[in-house]
PDB file of N, CA and C in Angstrom:
ATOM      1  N   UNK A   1      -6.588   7.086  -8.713  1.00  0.00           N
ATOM      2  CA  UNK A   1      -5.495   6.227  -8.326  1.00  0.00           C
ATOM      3  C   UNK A   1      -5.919   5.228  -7.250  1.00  0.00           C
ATOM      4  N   UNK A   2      -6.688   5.520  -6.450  1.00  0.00           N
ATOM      5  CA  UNK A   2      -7.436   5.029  -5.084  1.00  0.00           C
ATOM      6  C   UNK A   2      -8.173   3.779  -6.056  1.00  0.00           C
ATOM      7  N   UNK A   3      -8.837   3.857  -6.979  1.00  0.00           N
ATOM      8  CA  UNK A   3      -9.267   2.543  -7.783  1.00  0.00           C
ATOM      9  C   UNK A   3      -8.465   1.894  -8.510  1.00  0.00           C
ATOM     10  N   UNK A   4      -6.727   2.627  -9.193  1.00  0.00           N
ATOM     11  CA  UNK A   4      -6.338   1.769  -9.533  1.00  0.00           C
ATOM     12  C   UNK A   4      -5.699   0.407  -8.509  1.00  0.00           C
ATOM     13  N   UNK A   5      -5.289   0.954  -7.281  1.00  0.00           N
ATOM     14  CA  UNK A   5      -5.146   0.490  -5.809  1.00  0.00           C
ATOM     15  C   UNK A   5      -5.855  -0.839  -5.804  1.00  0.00           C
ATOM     16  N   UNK A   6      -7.330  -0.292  -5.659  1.00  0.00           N
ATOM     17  CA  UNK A   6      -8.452  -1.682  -5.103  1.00  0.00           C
ATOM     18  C   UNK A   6      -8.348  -2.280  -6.290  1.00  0.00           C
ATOM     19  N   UNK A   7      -8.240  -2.265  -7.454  1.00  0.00           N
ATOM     20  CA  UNK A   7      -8.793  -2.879  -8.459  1.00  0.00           C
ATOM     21  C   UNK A   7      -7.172  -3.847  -8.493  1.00  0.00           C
ATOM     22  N   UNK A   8      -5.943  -3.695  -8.841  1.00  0.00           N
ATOM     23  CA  UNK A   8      -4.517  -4.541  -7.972  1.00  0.00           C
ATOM     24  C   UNK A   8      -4.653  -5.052  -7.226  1.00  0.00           C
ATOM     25  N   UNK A   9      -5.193  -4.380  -5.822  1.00  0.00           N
ATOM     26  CA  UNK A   9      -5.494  -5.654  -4.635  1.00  0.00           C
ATOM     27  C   UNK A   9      -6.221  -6.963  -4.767  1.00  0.00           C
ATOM     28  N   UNK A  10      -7.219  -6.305  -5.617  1.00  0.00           N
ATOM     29  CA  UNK A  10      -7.902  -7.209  -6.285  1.00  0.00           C
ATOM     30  C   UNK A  10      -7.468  -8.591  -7.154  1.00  0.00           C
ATOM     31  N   UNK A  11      -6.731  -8.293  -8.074  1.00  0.00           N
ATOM     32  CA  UNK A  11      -6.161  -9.510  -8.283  1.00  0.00           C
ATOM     33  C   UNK A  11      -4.842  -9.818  -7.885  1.00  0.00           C
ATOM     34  N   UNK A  12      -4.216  -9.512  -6.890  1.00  0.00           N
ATOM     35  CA  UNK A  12      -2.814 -10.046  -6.139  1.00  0.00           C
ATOM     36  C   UNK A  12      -3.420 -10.574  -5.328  1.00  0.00           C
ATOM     37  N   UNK A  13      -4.880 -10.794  -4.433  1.00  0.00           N
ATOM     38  CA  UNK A  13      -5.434 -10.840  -3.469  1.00  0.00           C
ATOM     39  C   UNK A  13      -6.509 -10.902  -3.321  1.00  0.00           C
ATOM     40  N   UNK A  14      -6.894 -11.500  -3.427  1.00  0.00           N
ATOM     41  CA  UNK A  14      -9.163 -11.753  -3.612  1.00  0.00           C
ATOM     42  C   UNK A  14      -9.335 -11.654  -1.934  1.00  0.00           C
ATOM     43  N   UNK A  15      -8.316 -12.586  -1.352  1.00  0.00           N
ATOM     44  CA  UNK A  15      -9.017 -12.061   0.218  1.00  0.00           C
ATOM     45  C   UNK A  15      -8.775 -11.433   0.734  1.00  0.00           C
ATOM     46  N   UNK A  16      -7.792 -10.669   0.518  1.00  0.00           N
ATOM     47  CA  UNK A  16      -7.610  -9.430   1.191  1.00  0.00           C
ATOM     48  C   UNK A  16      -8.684  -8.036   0.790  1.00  0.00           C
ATOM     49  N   UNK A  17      -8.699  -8.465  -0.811  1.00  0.00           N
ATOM     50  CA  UNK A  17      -9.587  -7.503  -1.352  1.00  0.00           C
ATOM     51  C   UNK A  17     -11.284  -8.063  -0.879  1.00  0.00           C
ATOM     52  N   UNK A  18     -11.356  -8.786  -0.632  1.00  0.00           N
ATOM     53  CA  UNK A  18     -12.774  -9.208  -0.227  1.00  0.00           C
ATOM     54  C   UNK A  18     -13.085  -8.948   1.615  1.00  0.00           C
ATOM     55  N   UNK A  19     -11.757  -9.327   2.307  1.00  0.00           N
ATOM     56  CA  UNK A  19     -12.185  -8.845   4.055  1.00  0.00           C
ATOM     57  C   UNK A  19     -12.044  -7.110   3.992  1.00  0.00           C
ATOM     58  N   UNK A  20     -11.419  -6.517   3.101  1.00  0.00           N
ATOM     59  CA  UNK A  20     -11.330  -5.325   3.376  1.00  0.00           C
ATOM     60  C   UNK A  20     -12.771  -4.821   2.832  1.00  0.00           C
ATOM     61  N   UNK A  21     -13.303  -5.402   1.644  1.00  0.00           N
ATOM     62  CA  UNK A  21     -14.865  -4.708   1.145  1.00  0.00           C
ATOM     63  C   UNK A  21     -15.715  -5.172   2.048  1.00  0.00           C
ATOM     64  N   UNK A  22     -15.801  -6.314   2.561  1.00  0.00           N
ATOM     65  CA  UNK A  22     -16.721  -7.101   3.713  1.00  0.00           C
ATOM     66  C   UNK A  22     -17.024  -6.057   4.950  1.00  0.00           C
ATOM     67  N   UNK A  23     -15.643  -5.416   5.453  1.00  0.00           N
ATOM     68  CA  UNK A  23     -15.731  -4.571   6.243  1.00  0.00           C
ATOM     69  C   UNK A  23     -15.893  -2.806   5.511  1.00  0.00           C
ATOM     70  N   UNK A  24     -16.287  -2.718   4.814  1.00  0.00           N
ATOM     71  CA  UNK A  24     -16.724  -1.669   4.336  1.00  0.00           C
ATOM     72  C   UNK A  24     -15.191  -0.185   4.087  1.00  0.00           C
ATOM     73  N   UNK A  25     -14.270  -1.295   4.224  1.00  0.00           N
ATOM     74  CA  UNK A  25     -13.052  -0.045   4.439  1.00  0.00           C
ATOM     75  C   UNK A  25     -12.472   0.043   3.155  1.00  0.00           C
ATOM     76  N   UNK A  26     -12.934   1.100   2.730  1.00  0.00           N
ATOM     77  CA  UNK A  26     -12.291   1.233   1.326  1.00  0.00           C
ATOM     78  C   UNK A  26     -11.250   2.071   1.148  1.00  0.00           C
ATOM     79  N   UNK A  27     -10.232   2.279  -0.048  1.00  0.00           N
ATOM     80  CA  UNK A  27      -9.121   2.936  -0.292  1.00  0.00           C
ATOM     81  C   UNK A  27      -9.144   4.065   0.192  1.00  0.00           C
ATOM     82  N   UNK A  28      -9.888   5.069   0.298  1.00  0.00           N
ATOM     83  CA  UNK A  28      -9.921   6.154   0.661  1.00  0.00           C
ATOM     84  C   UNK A  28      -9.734   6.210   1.889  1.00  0.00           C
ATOM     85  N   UNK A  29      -9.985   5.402   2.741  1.00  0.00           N
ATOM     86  CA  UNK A  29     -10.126   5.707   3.884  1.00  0.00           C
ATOM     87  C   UNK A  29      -8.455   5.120   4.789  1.00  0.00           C
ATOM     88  N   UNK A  30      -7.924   4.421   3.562  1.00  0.00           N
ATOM     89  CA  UNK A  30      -6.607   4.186   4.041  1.00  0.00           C
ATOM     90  C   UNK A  30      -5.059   4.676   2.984  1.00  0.00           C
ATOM     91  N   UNK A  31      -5.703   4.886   1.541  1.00  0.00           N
ATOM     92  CA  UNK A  31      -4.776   5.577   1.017  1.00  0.00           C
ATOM     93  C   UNK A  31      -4.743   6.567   0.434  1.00  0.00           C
ATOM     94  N   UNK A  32      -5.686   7.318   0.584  1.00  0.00           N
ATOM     95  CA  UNK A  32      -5.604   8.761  -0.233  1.00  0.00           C
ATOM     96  C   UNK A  32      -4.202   9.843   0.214  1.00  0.00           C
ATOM     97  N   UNK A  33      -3.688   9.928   1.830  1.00  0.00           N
ATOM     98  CA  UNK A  33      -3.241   9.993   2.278  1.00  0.00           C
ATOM     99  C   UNK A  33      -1.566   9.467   1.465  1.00  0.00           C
ATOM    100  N   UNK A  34      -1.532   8.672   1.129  1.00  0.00           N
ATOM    101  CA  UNK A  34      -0.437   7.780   1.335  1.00  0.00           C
ATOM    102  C   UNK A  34      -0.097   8.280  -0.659  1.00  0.00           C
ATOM    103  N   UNK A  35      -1.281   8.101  -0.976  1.00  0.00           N
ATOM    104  CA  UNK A  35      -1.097   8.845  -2.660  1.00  0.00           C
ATOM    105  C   UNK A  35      -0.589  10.235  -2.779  1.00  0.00           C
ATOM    106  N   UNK A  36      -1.771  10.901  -2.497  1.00  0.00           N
ATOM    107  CA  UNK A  36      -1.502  12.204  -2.703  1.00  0.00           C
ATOM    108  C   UNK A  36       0.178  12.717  -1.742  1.00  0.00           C
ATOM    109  N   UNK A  37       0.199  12.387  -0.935  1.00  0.00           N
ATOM    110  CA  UNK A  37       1.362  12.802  -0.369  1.00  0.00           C
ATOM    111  C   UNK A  37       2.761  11.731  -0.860  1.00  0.00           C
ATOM    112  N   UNK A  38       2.792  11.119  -1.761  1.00  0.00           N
ATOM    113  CA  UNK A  38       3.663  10.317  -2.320  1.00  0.00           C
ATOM    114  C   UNK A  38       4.535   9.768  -1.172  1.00  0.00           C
ATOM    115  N   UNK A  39       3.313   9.002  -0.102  1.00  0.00           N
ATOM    116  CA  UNK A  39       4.346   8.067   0.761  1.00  0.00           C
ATOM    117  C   UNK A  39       5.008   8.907   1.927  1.00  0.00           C
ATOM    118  N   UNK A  40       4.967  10.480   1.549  1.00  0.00           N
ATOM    119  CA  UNK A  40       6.131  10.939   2.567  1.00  0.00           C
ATOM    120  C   UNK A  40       5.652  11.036   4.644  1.00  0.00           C
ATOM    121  N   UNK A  41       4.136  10.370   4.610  1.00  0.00           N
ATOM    122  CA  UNK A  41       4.021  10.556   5.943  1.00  0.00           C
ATOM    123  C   UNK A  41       4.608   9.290   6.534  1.00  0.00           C
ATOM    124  N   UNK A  42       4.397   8.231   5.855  1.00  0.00           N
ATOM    125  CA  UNK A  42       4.779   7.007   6.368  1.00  0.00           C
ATOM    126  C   UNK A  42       5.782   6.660   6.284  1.00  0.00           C
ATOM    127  N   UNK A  43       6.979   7.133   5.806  1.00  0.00           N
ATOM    128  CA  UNK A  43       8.164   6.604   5.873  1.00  0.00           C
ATOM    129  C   UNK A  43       9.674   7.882   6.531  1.00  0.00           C
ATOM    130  N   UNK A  44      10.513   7.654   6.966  1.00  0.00           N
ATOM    131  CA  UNK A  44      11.316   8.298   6.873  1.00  0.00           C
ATOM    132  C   UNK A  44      11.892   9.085   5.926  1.00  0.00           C
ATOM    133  N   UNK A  45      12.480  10.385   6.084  1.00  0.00           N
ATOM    134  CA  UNK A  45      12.672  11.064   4.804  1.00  0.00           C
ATOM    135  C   UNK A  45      13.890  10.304   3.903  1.00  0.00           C
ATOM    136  N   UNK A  46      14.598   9.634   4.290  1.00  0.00           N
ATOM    137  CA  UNK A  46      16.040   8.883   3.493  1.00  0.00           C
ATOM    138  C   UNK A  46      15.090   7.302   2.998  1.00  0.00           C
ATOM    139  N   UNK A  47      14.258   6.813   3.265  1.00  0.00           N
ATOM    140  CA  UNK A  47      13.260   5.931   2.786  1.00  0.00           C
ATOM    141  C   UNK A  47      12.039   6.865   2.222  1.00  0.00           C
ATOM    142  N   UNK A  48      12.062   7.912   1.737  1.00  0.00           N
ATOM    143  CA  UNK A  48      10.813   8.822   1.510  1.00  0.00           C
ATOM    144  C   UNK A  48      11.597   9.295  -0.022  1.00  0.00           C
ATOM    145  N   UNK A  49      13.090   9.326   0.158  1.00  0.00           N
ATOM    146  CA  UNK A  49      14.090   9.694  -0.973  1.00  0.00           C
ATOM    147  C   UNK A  49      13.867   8.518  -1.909  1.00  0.00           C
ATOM    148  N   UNK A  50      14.410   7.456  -0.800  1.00  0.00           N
ATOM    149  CA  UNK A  50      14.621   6.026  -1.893  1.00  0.00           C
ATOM    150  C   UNK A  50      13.016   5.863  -2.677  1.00  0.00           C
ATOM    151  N   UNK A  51      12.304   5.726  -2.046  1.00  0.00           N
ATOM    152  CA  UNK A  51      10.927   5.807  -2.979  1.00  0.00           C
ATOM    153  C   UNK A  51      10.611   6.301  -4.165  1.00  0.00           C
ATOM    154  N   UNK A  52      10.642   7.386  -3.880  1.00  0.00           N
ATOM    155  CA  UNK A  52      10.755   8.501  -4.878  1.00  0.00           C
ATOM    156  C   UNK A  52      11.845   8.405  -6.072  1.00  0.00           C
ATOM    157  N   UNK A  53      12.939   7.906  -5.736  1.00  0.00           N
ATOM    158  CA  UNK A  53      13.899   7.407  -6.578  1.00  0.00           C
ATOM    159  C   UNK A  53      13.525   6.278  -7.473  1.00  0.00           C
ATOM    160  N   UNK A  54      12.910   5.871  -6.651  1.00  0.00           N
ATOM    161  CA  UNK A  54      11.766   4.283  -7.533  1.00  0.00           C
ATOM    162  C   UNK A  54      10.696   5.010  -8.664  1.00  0.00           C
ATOM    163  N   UNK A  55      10.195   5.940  -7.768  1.00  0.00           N
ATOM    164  CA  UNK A  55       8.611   6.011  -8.375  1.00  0.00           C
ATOM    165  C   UNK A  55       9.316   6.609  -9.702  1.00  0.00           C
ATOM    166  N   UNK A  56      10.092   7.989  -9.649  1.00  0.00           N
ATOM    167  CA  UNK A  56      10.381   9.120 -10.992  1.00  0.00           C
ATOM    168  C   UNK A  56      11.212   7.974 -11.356  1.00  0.00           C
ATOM    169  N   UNK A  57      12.445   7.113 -11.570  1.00  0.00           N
ATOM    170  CA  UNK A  57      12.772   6.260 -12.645  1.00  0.00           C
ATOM    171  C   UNK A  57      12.152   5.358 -13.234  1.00  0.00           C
ATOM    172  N   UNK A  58      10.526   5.084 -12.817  1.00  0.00           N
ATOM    173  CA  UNK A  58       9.733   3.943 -13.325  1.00  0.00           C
ATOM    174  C   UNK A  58       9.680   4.671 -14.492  1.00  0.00           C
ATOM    175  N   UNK A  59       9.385   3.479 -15.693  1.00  0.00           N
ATOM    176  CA  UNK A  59       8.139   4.526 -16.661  1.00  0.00           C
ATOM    177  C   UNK A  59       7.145   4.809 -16.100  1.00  0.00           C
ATOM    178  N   UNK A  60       6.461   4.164 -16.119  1.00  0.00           N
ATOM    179  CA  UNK A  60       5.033   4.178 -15.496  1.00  0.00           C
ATOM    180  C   UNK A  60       5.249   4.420 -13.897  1.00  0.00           C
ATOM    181  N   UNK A  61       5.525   5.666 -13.864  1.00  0.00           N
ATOM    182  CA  UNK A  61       5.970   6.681 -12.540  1.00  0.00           C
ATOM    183  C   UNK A  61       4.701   5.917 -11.745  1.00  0.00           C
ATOM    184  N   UNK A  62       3.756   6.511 -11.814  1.00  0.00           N
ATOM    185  CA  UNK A  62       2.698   6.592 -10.971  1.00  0.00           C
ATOM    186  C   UNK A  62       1.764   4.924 -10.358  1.00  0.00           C
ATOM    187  N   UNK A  63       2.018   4.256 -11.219  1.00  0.00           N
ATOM    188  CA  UNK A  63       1.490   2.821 -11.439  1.00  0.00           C
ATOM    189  C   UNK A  63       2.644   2.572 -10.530  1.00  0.00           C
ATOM    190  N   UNK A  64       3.479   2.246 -10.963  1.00  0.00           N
ATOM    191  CA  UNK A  64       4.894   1.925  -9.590  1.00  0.00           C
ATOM    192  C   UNK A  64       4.435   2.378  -8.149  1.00  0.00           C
ATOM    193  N   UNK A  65       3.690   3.930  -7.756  1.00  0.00           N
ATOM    194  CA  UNK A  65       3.476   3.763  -6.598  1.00  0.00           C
ATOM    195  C   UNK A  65       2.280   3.022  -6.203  1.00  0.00           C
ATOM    196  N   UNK A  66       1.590   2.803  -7.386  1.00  0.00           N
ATOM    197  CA  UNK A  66       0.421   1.981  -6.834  1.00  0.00           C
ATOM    198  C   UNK A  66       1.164   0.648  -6.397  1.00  0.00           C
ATOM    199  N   UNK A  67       1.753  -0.229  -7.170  1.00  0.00           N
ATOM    200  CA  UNK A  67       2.362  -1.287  -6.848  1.00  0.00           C
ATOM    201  C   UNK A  67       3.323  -1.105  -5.487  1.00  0.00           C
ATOM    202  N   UNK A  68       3.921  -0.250  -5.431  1.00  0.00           N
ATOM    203  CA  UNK A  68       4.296   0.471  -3.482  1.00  0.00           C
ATOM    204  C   UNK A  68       3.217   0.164  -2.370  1.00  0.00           C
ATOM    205  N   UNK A  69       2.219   0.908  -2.813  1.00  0.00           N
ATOM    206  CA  UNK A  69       1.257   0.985  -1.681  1.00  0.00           C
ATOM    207  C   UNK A  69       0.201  -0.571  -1.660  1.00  0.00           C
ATOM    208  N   UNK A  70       0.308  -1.196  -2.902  1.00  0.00           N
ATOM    209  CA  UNK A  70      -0.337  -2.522  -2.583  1.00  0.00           C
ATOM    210  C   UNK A  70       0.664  -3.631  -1.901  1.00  0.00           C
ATOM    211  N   UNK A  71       1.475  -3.342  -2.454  1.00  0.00           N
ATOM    212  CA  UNK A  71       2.561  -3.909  -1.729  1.00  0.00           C
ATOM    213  C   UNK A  71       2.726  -3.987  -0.146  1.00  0.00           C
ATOM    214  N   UNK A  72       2.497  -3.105   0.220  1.00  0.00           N
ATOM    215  CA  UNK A  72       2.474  -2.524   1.712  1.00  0.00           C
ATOM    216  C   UNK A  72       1.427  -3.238   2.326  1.00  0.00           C
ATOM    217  N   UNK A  73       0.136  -3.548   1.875  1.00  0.00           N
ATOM    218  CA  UNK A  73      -1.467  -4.169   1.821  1.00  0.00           C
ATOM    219  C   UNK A  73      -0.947  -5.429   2.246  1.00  0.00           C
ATOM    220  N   UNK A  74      -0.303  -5.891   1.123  1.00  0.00           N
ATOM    221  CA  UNK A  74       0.067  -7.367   1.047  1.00  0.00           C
ATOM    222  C   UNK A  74       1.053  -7.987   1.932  1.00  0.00           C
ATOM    223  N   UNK A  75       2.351  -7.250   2.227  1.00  0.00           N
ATOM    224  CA  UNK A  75       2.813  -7.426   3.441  1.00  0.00           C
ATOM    225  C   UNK A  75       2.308  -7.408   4.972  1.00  0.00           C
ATOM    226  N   UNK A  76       1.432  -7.212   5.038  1.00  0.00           N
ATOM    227  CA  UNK A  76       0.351  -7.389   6.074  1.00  0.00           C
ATOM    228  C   UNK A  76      -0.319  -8.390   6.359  1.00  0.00           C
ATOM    229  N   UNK A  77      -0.505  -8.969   5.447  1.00  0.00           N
ATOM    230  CA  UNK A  77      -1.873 -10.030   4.931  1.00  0.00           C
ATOM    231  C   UNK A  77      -2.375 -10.452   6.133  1.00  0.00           C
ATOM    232  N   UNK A  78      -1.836 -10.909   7.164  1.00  0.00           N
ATOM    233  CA  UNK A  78      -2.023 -11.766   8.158  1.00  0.00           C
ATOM    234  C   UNK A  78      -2.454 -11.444   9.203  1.00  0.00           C
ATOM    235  N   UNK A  79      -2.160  -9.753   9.349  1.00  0.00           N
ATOM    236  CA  UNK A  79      -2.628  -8.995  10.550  1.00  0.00           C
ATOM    237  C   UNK A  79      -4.150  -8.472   9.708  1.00  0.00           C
ATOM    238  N   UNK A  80      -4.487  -8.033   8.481  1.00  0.00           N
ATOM    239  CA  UNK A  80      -5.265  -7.534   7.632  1.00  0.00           C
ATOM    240  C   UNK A  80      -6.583  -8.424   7.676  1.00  0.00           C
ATOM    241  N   UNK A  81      -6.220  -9.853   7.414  1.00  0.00           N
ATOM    242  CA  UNK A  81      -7.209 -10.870   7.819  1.00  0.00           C
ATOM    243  C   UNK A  81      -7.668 -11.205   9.216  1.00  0.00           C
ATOM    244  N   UNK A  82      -6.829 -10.968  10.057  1.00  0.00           N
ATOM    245  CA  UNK A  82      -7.555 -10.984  11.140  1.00  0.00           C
ATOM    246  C   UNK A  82      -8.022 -10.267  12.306  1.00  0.00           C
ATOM    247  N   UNK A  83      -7.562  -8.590  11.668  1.00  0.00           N
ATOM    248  CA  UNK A  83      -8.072  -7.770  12.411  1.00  0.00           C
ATOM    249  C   UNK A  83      -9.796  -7.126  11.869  1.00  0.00           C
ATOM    250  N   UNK A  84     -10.053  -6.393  13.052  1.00  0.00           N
ATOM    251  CA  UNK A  84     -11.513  -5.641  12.491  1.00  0.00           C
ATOM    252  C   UNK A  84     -11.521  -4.379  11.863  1.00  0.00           C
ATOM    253  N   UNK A  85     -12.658  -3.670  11.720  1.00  0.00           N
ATOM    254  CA  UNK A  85     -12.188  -2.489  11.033  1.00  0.00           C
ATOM    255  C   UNK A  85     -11.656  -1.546  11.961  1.00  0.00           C
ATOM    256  N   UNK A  86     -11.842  -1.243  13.019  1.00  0.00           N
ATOM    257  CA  UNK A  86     -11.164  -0.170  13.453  1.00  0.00           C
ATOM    258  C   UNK A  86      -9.322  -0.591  13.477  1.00  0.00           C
ATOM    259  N   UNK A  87      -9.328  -2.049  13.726  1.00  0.00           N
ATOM    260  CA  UNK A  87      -7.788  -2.075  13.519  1.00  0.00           C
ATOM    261  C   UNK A  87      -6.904  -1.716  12.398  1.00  0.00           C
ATOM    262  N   UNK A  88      -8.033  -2.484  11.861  1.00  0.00           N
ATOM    263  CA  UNK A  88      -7.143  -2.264  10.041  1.00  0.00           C
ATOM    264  C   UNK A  88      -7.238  -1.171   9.824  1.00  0.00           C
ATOM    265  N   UNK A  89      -8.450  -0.018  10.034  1.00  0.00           N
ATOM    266  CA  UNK A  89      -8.026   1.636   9.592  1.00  0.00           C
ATOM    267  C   UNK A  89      -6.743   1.897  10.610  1.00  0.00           C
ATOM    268  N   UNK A  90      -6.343   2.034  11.736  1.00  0.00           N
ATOM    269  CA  UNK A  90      -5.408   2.190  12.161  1.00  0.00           C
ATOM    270  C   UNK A  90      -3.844   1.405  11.733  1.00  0.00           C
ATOM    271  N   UNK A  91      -3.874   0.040  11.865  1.00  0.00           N
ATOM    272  CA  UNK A  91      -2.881  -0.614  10.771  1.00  0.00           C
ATOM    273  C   UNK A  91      -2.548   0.578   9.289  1.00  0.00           C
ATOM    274  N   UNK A  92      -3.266   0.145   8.626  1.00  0.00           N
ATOM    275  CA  UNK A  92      -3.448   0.738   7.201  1.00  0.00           C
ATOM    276  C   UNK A  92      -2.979   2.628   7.173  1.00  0.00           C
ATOM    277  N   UNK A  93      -3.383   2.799   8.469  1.00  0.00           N
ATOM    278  CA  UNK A  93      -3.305   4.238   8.132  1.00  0.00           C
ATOM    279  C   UNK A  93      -1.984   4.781   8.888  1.00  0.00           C
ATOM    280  N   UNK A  94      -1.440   4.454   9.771  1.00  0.00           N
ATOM    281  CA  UNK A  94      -0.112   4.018  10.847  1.00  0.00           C
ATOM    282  C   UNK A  94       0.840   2.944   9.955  1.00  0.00           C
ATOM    283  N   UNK A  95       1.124   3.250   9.097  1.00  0.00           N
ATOM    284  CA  UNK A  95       1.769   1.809   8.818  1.00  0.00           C
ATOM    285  C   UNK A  95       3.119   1.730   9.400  1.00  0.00           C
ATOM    286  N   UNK A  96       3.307   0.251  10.231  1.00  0.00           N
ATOM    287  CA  UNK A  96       4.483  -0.057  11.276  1.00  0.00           C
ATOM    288  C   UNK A  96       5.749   0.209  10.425  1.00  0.00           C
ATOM    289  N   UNK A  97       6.815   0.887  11.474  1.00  0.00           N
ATOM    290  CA  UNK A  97       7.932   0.620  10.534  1.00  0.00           C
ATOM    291  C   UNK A  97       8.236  -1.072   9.748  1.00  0.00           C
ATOM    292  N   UNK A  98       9.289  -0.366   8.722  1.00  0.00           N
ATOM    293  CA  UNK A  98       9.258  -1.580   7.823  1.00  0.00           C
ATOM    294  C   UNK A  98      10.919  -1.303   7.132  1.00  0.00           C
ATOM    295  N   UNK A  99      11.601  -2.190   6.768  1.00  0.00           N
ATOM    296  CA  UNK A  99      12.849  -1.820   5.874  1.00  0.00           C
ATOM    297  C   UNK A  99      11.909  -2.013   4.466  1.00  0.00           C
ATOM    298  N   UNK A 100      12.292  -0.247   4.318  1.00  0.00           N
ATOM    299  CA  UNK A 100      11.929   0.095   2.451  1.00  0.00           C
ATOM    300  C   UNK A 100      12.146  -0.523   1.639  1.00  0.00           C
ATOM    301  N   UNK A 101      13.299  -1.549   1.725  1.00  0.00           N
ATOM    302  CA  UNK A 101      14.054  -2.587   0.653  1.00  0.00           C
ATOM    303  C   UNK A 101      12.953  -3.349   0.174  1.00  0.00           C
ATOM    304  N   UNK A 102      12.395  -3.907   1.379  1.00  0.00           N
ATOM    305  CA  UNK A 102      11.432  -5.420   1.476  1.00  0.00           C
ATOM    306  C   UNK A 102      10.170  -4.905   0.563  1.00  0.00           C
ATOM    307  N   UNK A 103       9.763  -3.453   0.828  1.00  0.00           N
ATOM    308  CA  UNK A 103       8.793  -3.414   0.589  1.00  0.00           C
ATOM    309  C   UNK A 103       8.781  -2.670  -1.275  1.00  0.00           C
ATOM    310  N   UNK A 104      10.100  -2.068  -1.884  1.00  0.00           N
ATOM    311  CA  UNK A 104      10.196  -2.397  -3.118  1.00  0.00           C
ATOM    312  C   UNK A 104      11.017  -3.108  -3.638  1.00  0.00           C
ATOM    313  N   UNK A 105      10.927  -4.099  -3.404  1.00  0.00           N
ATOM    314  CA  UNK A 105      11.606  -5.571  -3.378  1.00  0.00           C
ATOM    315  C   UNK A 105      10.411  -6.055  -3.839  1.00  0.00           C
ATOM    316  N   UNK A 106       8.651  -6.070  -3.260  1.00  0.00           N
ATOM    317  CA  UNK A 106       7.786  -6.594  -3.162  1.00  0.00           C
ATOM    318  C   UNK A 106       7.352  -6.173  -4.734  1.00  0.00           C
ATOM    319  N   UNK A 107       7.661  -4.778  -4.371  1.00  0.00           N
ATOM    320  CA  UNK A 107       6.508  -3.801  -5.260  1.00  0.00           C
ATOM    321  C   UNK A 107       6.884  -4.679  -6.423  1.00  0.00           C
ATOM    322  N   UNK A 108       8.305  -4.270  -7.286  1.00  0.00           N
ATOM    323  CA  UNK A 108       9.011  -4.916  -7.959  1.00  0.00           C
ATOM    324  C   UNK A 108       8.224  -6.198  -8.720  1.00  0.00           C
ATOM    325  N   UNK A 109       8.308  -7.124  -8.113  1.00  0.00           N
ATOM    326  CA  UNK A 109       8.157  -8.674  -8.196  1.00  0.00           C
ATOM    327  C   UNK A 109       6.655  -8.466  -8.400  1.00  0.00           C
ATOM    328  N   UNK A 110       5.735  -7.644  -8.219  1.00  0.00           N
ATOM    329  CA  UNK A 110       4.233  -7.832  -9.088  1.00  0.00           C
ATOM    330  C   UNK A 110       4.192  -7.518 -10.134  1.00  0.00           C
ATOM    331  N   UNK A 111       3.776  -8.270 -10.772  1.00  0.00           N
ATOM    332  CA  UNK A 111       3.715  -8.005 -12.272  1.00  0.00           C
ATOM    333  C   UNK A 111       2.156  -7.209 -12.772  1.00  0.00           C
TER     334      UNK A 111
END
């Protein structure tokens, strides 16, 4: 899942996907976490519900959270590009609160 991740970032995002390989920080090191635990460290449990409400009514359950968690990537963009790696593992791995809406609102709208 961690490659279907980079390989999305990849084309929603060449530079994001290119400063994050430049700096050697790969998926694992910011979403394995965020996969395997389906989101529930980073968000509140009533935004940990709504998610989950997203992910099990998708078809494509699991692809939906990929589009979640790139989503999340991409809402960043700006801090992502111009931080270093120790920021961005902390960014990436801390992710700031956020209203859940915005961010499958985002997911949503990638095709």
């Amino acid at each position: 899942m961690m490659g279907l991740l980079s390989n999305m970032l990849k084309t929603k995002d060449i530079d994001i996907y290119e400063h994050l390989k430049s700096q050697e920080l790969h998926p694992q090191y910011y979403s394995f976490r965020s996969l395997t635990l389906l989101l529930s460290q980073e968000f509140s449990l009533p935004d940990v519900l709504r998610i989950w409400d997203s992910v099990f009514l998708d078809e494509q359950r699991f692809n939906f959270l990929i589009k979640i968690c790139c989503s999340m990537i991409l809402i960043q963009r700006e801090a992502i590009l111009e931080n270093d790696f120790a920021s961005n593992v902390k960014l990436l791995q801390n992710y700031p609160r956020i209203d859940i809406n915005v961010v499958i609102t985002y997911a949503v709208s990638l095709a």
